[in-house]
Protein backbone atom coordinates (compact mmCIF):
# COMPACT_ATOMS: atom_id res chain seq x y z
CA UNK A 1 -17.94 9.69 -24.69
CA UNK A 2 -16.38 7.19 -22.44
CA UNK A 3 -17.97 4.14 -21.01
CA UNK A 4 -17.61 3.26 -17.38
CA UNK A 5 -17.71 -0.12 -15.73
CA UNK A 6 -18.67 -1.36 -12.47
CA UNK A 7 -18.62 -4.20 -10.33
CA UNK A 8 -21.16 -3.50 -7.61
CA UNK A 9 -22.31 -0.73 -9.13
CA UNK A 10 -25.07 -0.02 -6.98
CA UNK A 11 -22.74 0.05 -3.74
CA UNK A 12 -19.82 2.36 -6.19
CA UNK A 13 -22.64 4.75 -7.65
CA UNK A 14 -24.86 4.88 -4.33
CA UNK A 15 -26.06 8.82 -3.19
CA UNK A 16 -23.86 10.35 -0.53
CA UNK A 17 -26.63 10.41 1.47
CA UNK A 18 -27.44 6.88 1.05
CA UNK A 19 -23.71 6.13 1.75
CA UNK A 20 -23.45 7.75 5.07
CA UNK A 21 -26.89 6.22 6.34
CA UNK A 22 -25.69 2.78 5.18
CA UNK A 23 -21.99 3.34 7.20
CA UNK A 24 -23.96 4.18 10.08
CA UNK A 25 -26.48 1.36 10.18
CA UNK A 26 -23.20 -0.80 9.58
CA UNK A 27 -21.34 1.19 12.01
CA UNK A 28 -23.84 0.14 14.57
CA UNK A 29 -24.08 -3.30 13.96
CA UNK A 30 -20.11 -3.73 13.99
CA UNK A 31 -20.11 -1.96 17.51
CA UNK A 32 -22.21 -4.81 19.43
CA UNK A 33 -20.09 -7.12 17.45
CA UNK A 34 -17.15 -6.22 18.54
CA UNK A 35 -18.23 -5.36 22.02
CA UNK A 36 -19.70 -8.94 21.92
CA UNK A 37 -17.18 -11.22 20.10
CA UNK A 38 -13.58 -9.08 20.73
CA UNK A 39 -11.80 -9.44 24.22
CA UNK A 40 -9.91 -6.73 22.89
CA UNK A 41 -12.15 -4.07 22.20
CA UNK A 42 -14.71 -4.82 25.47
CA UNK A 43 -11.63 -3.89 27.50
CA UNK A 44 -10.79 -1.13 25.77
CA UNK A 45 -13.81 0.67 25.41
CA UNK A 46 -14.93 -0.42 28.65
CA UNK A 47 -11.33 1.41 30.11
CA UNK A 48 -12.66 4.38 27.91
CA UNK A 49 -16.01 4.48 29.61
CA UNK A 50 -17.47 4.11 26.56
CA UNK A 51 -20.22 0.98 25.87
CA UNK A 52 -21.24 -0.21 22.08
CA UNK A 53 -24.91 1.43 22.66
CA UNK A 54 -22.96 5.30 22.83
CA UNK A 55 -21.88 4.39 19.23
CA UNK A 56 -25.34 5.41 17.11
CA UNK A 57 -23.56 7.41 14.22
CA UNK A 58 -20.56 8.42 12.52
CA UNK A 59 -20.06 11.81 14.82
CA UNK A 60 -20.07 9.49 17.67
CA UNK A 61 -17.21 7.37 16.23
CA UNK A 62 -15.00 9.62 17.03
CA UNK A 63 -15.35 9.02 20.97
CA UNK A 64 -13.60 6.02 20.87
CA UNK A 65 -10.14 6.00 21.59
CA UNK A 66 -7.33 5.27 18.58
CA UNK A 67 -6.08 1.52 17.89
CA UNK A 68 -2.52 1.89 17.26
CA UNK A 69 0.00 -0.38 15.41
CA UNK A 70 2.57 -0.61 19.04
CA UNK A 71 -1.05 -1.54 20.87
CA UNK A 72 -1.85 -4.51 18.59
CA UNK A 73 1.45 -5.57 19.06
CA UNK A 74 1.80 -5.26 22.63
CA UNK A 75 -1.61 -7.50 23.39
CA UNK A 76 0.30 -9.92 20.81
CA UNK A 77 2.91 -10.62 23.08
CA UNK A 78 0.70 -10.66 25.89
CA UNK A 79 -1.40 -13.19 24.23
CA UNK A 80 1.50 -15.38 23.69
CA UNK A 81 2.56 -15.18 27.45
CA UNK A 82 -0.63 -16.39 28.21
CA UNK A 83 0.25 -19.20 26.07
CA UNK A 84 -2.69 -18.21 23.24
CA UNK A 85 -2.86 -17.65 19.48
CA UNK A 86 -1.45 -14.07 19.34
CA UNK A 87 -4.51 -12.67 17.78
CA UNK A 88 -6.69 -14.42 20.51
CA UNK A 89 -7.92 -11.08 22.45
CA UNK A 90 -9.14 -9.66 18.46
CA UNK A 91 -10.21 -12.83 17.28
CA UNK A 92 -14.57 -12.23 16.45
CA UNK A 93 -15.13 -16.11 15.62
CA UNK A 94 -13.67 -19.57 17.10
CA UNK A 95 -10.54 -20.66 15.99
CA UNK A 96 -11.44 -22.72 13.72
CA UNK A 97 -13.34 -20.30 11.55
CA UNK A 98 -10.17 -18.59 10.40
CA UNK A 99 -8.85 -19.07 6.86
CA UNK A 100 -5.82 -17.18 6.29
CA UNK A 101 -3.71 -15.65 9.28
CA UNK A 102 -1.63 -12.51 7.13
CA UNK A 103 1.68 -11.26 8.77
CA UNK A 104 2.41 -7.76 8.51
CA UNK A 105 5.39 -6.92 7.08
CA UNK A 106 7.19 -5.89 10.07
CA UNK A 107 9.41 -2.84 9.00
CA UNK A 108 8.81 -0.72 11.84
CA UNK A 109 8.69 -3.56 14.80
CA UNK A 110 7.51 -6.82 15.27
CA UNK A 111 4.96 -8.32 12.64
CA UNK A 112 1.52 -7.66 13.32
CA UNK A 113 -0.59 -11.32 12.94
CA UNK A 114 -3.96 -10.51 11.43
CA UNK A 115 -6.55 -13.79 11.07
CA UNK A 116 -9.68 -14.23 8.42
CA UNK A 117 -12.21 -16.01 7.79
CA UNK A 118 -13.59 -17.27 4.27
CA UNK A 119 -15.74 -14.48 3.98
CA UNK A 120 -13.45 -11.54 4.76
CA UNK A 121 -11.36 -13.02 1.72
CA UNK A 122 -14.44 -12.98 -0.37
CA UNK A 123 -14.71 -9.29 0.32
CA UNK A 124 -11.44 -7.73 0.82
CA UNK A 125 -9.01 -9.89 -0.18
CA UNK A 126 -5.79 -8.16 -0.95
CA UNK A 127 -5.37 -10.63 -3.64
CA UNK A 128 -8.62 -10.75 -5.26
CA UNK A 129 -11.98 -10.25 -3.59
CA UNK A 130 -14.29 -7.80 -4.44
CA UNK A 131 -13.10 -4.52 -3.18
CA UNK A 132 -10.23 -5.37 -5.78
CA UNK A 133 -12.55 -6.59 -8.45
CA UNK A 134 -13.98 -3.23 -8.33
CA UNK A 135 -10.77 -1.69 -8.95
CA UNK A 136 -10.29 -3.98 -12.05
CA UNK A 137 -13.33 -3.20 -13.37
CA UNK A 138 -13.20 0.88 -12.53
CA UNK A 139 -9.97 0.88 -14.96
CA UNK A 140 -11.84 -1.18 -17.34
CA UNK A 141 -10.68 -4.86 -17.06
CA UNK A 142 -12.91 -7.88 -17.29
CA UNK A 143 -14.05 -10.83 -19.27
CA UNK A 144 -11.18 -11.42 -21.88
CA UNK A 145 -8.46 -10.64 -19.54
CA UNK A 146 -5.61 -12.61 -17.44
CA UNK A 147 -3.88 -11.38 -14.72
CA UNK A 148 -0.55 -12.05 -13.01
CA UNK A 149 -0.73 -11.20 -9.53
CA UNK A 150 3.20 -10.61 -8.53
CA UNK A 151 3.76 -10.47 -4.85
CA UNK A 152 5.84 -12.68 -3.10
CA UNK A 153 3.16 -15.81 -1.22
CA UNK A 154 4.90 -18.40 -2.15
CA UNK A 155 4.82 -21.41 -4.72
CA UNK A 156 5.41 -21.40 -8.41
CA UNK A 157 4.57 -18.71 -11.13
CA UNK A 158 1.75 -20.66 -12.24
CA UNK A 159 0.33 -22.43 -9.34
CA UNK A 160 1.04 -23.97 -6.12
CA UNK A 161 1.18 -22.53 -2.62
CA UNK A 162 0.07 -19.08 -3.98
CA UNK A 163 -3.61 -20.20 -5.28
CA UNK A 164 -4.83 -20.96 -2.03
CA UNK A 165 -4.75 -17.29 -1.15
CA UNK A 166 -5.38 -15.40 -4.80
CA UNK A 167 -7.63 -17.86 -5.96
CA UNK A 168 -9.89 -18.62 -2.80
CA UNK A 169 -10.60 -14.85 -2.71
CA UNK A 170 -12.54 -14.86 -5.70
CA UNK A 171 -16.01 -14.52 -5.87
CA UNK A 172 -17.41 -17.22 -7.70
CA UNK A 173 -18.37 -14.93 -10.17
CA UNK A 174 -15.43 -13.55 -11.07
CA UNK A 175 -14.34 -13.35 -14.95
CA UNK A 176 -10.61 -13.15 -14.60
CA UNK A 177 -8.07 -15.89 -14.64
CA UNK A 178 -5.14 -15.00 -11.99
CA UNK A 179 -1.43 -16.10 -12.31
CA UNK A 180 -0.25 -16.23 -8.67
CA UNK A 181 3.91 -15.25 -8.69
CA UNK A 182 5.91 -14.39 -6.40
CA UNK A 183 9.62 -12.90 -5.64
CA UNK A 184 12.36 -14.70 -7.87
CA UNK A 185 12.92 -16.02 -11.52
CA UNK A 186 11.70 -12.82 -13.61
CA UNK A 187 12.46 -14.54 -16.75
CA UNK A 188 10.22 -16.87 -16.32
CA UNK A 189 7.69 -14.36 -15.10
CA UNK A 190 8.31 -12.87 -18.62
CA UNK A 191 7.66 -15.98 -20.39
CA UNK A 192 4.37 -16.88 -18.86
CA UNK A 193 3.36 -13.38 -19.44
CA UNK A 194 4.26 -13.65 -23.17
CA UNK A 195 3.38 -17.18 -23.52
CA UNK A 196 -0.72 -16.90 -21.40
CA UNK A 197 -1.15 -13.22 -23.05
CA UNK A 198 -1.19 -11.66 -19.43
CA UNK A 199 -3.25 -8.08 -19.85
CA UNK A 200 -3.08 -6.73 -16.59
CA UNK A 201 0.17 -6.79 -14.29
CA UNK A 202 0.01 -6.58 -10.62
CA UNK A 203 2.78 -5.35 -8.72
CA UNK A 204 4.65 -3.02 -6.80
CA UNK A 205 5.77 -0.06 -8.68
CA UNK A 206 9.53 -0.88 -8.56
CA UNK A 207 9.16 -4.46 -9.58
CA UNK A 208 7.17 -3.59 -13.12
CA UNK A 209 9.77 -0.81 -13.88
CA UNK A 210 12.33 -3.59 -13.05
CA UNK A 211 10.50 -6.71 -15.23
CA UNK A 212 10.44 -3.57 -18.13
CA UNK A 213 14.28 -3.36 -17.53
CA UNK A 214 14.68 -7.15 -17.69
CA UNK A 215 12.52 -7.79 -21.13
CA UNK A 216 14.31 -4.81 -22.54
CA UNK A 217 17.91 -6.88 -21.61
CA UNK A 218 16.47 -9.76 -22.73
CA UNK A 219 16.04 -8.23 -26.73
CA UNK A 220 11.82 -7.83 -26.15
CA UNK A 221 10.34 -4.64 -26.48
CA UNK A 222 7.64 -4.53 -23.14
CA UNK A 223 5.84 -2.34 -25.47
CA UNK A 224 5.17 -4.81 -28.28
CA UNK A 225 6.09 -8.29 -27.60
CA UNK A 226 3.61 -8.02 -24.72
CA UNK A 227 -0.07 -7.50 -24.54
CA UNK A 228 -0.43 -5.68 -21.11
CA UNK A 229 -2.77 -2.55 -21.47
CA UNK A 230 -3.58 -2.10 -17.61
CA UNK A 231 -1.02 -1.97 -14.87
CA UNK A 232 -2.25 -2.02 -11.25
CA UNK A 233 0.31 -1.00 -8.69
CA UNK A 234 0.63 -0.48 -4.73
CA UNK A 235 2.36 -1.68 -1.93
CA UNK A 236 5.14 1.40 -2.15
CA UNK A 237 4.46 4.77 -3.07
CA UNK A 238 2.64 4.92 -6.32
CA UNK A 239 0.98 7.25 -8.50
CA UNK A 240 -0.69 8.86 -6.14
CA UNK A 241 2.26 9.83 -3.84
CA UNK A 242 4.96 10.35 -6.87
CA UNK A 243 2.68 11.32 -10.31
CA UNK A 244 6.32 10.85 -12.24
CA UNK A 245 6.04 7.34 -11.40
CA UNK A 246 2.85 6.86 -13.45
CA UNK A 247 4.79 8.55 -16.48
CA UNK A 248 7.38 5.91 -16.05
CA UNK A 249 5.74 2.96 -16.11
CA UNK A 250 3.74 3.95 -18.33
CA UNK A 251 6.45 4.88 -21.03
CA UNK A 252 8.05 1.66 -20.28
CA UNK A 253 5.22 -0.80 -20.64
CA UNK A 254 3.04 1.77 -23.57
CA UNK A 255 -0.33 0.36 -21.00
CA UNK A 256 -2.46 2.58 -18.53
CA UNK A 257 -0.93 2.38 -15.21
CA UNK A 258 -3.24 2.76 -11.96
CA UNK A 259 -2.59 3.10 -8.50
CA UNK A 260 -3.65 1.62 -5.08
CA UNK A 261 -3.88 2.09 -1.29
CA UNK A 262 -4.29 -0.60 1.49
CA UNK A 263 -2.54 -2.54 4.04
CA UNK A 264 -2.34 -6.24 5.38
CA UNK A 265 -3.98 -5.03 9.01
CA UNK A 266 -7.25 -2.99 6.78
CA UNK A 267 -6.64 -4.88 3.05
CA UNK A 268 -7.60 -3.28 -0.18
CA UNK A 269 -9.22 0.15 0.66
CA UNK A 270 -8.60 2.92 -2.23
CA UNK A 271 -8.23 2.27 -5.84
CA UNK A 272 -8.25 4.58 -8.82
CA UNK A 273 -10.26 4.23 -11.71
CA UNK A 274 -9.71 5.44 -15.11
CA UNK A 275 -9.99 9.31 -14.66
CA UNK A 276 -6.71 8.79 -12.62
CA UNK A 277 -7.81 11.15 -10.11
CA UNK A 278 -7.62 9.84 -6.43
CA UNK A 279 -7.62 6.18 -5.22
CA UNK A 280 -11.87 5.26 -4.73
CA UNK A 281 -12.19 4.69 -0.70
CA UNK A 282 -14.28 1.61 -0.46
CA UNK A 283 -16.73 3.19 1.94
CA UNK A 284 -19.20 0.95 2.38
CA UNK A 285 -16.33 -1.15 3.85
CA UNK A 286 -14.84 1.06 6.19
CA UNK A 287 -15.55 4.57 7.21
CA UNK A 288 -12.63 6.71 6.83
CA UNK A 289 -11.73 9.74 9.29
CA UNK A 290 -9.02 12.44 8.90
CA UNK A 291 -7.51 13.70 12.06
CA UNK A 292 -4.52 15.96 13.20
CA UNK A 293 -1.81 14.15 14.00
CA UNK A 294 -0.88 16.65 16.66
CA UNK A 295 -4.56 16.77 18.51
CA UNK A 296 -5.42 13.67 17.25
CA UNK A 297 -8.79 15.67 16.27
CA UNK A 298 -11.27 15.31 13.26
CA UNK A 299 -10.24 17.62 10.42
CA UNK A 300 -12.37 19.60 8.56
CA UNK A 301 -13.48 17.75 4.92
CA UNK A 302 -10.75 17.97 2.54
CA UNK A 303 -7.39 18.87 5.04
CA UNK A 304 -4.48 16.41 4.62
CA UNK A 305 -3.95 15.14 8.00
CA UNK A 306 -3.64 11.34 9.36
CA UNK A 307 -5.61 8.54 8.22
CA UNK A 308 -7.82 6.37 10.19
CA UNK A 309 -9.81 3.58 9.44
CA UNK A 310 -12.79 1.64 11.48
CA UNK A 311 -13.63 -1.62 9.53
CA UNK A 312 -17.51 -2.11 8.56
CA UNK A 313 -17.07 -5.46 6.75
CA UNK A 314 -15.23 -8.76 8.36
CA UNK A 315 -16.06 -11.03 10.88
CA UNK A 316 -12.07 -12.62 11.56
CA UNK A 317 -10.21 -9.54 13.08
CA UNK A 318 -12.36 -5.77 12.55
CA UNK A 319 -10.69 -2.91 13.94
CA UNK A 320 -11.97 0.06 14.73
CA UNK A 321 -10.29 3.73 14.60
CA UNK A 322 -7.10 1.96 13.18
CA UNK A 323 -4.40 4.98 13.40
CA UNK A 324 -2.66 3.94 9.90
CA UNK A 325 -0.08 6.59 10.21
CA UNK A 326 -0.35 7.95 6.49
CA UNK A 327 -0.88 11.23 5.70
CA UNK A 328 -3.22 11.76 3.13
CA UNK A 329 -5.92 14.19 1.62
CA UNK A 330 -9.51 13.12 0.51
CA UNK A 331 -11.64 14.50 -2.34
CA UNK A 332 -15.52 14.30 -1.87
CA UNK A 333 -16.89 15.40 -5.38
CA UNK A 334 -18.59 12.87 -7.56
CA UNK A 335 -16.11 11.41 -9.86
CA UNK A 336 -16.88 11.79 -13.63
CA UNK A 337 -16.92 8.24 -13.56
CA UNK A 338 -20.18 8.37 -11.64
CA UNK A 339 -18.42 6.97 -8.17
CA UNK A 340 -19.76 8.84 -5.02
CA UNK A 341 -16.81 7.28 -2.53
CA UNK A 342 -14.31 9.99 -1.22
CA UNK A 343 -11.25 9.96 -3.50
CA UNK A 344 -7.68 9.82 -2.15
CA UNK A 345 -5.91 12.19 -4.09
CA UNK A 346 -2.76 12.37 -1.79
CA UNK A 347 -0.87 10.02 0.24
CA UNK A 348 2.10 12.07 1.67
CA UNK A 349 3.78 9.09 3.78
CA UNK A 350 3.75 7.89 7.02
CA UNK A 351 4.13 10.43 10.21
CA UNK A 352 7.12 7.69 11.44
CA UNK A 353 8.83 8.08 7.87
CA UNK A 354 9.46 12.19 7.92
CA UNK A 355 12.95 12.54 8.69
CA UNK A 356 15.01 15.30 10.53
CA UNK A 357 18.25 16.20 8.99
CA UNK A 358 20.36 19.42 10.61
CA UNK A 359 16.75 20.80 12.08
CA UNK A 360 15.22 20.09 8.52
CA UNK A 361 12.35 18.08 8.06
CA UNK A 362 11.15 16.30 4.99
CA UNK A 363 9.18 12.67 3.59
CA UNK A 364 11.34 10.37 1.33
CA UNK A 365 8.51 11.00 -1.39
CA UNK A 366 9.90 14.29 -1.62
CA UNK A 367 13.23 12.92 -2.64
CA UNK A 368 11.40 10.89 -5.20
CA UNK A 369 9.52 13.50 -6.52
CA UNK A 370 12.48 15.88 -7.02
CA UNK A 371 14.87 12.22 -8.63
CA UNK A 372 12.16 10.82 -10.64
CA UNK A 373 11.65 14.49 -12.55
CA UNK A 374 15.57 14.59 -13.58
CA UNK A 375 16.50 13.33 -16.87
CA UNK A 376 18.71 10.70 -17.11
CA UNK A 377 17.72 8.83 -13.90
CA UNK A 378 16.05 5.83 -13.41
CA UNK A 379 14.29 7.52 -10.70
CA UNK A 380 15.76 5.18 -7.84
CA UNK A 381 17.54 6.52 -5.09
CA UNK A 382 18.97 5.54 -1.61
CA UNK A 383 18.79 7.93 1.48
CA UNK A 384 21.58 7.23 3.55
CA UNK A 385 21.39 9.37 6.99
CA UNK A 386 24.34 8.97 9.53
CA UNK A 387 26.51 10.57 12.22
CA UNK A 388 29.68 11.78 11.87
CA UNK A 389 32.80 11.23 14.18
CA UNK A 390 31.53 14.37 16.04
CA UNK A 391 28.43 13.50 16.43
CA UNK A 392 26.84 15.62 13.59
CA UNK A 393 24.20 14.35 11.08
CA UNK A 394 25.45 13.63 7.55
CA UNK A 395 22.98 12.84 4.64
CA UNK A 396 23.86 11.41 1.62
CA UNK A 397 21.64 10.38 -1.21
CA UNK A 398 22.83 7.26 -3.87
CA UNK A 399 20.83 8.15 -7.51
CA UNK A 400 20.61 5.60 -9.96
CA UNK A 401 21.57 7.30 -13.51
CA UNK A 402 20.89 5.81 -17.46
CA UNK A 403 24.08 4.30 -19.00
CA UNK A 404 23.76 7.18 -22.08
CA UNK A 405 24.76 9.54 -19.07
CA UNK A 406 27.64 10.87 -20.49
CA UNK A 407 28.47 13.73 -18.45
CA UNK A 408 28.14 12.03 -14.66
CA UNK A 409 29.33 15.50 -12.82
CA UNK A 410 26.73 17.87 -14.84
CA UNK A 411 23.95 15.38 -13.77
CA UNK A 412 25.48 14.71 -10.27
CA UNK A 413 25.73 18.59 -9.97
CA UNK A 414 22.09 18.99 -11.15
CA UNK A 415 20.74 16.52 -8.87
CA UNK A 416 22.57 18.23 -5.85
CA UNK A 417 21.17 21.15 -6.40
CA UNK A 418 16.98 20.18 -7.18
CA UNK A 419 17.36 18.38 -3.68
CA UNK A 420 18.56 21.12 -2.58
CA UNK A 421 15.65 23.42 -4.33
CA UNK A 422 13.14 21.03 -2.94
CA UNK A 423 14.11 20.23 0.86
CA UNK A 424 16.17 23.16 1.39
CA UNK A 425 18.83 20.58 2.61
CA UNK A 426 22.11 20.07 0.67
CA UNK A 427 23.13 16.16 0.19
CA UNK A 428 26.34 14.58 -0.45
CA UNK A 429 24.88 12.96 -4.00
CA UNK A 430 26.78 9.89 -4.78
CA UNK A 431 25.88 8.34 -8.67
CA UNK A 432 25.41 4.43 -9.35
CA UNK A 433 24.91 2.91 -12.74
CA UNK A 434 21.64 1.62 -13.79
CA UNK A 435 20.60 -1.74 -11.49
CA UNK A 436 23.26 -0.46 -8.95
CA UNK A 437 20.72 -0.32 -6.43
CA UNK A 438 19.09 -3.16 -6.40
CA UNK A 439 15.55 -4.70 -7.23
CA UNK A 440 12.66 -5.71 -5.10
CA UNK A 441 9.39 -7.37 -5.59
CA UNK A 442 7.85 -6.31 -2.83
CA UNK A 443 8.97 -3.19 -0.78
CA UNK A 444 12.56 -1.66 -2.30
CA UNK A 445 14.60 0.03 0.47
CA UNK A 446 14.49 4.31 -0.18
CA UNK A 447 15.85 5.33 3.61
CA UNK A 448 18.68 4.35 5.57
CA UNK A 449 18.80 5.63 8.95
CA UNK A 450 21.92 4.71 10.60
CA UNK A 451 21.25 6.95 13.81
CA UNK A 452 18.61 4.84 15.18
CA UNK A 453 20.23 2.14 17.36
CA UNK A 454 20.58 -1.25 15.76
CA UNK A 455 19.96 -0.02 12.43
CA UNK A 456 23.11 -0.47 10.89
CA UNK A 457 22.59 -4.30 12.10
CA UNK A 458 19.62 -4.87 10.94
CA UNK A 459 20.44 -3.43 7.54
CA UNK A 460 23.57 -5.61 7.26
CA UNK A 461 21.81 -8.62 8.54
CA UNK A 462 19.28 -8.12 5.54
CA UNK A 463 21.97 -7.60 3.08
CA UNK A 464 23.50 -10.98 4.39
CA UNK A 465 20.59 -13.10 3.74
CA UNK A 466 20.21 -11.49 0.48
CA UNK A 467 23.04 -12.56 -0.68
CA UNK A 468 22.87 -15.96 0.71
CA UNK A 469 19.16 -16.47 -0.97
């Protein structure tokens, strides 16, 4: 019989009922704050018709208007015009009261600047408050382990610049040591894992399949000459999006790999636990709605459909009905594990990434799904969408295969055609040899669009600086 840990468990096992009523009493209190504290939102409601008091429950949530990523970032450059902070109109508390000011990452527009305060680390921190505590607990970590924490903020792999945000979002309570990393010198990365006993690795998916590839070069087996028995993922499609992903780490690294959902602008929000089915919303954090993304309607419980987010915790920057873009699919069953949250058991991509090729439209994940199940790969691939002299689209897809690969045009052949199976689009499949295509820590480029203006700029900008770093 399997034994389950907790955190909070009183928040993670609560009664649906008892979770709703506890959103809404939240919900309530967050809607004065805001109405009271946010420049932002007072406008915008107030342009809406709509005062704080309207707000009593969750079906009345639903009144307000969206909060979309292009708004945020248009009041940011107003804000600056004005000569102000850029997140002065969102900003809940003085200036002084904020912390840590997180940049988006910027790969659809101009970076989104999201302040917070002491306590909204504490809770939510990305890094390691207690929405991710929970996580590390739900897939069994705790007292006796050490994490590495390996995205790229800064300083060395065992200190510096980097504690100030991992480290100052634990609760005092917390049992787990953190190694801070960031982007850059994976041997050493491998050494401090070996040499501290790191159990649980912290990463995005691509950058713990690449540290396997770079131990294996190095003569270590990940599988032995490390101790790491949990693997915690997110920041690119995981698990969740592309289940041949978990199978990969997993082989690579012989530990339990587990996925997770957030964002800098909402942090930590959905993380699985060790039943592996569907990311655990933290919904006594946030309330989570599902709506068309045609109608921009509430969907029915259990559709896939767009996913937004209204923040119940944190006093720096809340934001309510936050239009996140992804489309995704929520279960609302009781977990085996005993957790009543609604369970994220699909994360299809965002609306913005679907891409139209010759009138056909498909996600990248698809891509992925259809690679990463073809033996021989290494599951990475490169969408490469263009025009041709006369104007008509062209779509070509770069697949990384294994050196022992011995006949390239069977593979290449196969791989043509199970894109072909799966989108109903035929690509131009070009083959690379294993590390052709390049390594990220943090978000590895799947989609090249070369049709949208300044594109091919941008991309060869990127490259540039690459090289030069």
């Amino acid at each position: 019989m399997k034994e389950y840990q907790y955190w909070q468990k009183d928040l993670e096992t609560m009664p649906r009922e008892q979770l709703l009523a506890l959103q809404e009493d939240k919900l309530r209190r967050m809607m004065k704050y805001v109405w009271d504290r946010s420049a932002f939102y007072r406008r915008k409601f107030t342009e809406a018709g709509i005062h704080w008091q309207d707000i009593r429950g969750l079906e009345d949530l639903r009144q307000l208007p969206l909060t979309t990523k292009s708004e945020l970032r248009q009041n940011q450059i107003r804000c600056v015009e004005r000569g102000k902070a850029p997140y002065a109109d969102v900003l809940c508390v003085p200036e002084e009261d904020v912390s840590v000011i997180i940049s988006t990452a910027g790969t659809t527009g101009v970076p989104i600047l999201m302040p917070f305060t002491a306590e909204d680390r504490y809770n939510t921190s990305l890094a390691f408050g207690n929405s991710a505590l929970r996580g590390l607990y739900s897939v069994g970590g705790g007292k006796g382990d050490i994490l590495i924490y390996l995205y790229n903020m800064g300083g060395a792999i065992v200190g510096g610049g980097a504690g100030f945000i991992t480290v100052g979002g634990c609760p005092p309570n917390s049992p787990i040591p953190v190694i801070p990393g960031h982007i850059g010198k994976s041997k050493l990365i491998l050494e401090t894992m070996r040499t501290l006993g790191v159990t649980i690795l912290y990463a995005t998916p691509s950058f713990v399949l690449y540290l396997a590839e770079m131990a294996t070069k190095s003569g270590l087996d990940p599988r032995k000459d490390f101790q790491v028995r949990k693997i915690r993922v997110g920041g690119e499609p995981g698990p969740i999006a592309v289940p041949e992903m978990r199978t990969k780490i997993e082989k690579a690294w012989g530990a339990e790999c587990y996925d997770g959902w957030g964002q800098a602008e909402t942090q930590t929000r959905a993380i699985e636990c060790v039943e592996k089915c569907g990311g655990h919303a933290m919904e006594d954090m946030s309330v989570f709605e599902v709506i068309d993304p045609e109608t921009k309607k509430p969907l029915p419980l259990g559709e896939m459909g767009v996913l937004v987010v209204t923040s119940l915790t944190g006093n720096g920057s809340p934001l309510i009905r936050f239009d996140v873009n992804d489309l995704v699919r929520f279960n609302y069953e009781t977990c085996a594990c005993g957790r009543t949250s609604a369970r994220m058991t699909l994360i299809r991509g965002r609306t913005d990434d679907m891409l139209k090729v010759r009138s056909v439209r498909f996600y990248p994940e698809e891509i992925q799904k259809t690679v990463g199940a073809i033996p021989g790969g290494t599951g990475r691939y490169l969408v490469i969408v263009d025009k041709d002299p006369v104007g008509r689209d062209t779509f070509t897809v770069k697949v990384e295969h294994q050196s022992e690969v011995a006949d390239l045009e069977t593979f290449r052949k196969r791989v043509e055609v199970e894109i072909r199976n799966g989108i109903g689009l035929s690509p131009v499949v070009e083959l690379v040899p294993e590390g052709g295509l390049g390594r990220s820590a943090i978000k590895t480029t799947t989609i090249l669009d070369f049709r949208k203006p300044g594109a091919r700029e941008a991309y060869e900008e990127k490259v540039k600086l690459s090289k030069a770093y």
